[in-house]
Protein backbone atom coordinates (compact mmCIF):
# COMPACT_ATOMS: atom_id res chain seq x y z
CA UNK A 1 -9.06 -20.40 -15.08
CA UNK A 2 -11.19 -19.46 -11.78
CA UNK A 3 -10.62 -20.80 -8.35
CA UNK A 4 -12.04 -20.76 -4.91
CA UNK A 5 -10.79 -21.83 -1.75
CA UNK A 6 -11.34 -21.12 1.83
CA UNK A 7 -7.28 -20.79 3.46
CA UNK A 8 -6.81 -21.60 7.01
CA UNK A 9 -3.67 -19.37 6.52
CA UNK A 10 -3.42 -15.67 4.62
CA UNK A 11 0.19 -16.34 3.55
CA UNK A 12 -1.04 -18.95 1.87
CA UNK A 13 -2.77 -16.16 -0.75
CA UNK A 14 1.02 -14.55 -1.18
CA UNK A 15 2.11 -17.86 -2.28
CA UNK A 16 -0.67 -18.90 -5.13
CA UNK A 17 0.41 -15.60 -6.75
CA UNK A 18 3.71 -16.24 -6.57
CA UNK A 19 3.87 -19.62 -7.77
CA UNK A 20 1.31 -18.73 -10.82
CA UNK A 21 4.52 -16.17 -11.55
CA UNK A 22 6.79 -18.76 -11.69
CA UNK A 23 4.29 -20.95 -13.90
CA UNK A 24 4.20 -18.17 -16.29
CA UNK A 25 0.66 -17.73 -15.62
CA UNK A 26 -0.97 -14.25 -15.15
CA UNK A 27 -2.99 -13.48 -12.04
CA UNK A 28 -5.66 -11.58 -13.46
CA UNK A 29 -7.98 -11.31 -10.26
CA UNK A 30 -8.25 -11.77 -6.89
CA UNK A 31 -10.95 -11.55 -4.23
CA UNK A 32 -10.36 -12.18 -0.68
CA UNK A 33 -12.08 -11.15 2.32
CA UNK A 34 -12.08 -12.97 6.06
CA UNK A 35 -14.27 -14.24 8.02
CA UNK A 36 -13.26 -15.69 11.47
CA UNK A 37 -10.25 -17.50 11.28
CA UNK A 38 -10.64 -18.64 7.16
CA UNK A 39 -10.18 -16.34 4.20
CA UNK A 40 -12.11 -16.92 1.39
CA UNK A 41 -10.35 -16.11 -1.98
CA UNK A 42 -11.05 -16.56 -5.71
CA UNK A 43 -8.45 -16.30 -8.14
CA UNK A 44 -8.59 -16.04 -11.67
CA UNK A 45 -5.70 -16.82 -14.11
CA UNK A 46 -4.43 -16.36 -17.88
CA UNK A 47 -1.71 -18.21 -19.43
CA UNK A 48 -0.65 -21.27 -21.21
CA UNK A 49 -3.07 -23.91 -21.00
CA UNK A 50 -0.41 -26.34 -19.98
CA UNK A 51 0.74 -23.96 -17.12
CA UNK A 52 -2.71 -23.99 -16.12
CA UNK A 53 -3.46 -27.53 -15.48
CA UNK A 54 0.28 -27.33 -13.60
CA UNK A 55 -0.80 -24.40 -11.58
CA UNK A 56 -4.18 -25.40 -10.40
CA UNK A 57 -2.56 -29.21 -9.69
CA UNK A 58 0.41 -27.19 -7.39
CA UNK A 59 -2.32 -25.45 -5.63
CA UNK A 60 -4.81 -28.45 -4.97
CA UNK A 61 -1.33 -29.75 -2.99
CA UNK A 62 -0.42 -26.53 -0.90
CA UNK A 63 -4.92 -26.11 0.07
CA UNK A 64 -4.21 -29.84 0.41
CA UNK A 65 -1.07 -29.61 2.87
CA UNK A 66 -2.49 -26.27 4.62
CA UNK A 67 -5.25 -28.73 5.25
CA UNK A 68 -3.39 -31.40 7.78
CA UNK A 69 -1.30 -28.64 9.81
């Protein structure tokens, strides 16, 4: 599984990797760089395929929260 985001906050990068650990997912690559006040990252992941759709769900929530502060 791929993903993209633009994060308001670094830290948030830290805790997608983190929280794919604790899904059991691998985090198989990651590309960030920043520009301005947003980073731009794009993860990719291995694991179950249940995890996945768990991971990527937890993840549209914390872009989702980061989003409103």
């Amino acid at each position: 599984m791929t993903c993209d985001y633009s994060l308001r906050d670094s830290r948030t990068l830290a805790r997608i990797i983190n929280l794919a650990h604790r899904f059991t997912c691998e985090t198989v690559a990651v590309d960030a760089s920043k520009a301005g006040s947003t980073t731009r990252v794009r993860f990719a992941f291995e694991g179950p395929p249940v995890a996945l759709v768990r991971l990527r769900a937890q993840i549209e929530r914390i872009i989702a929260s980061e989003s409103l502060v």
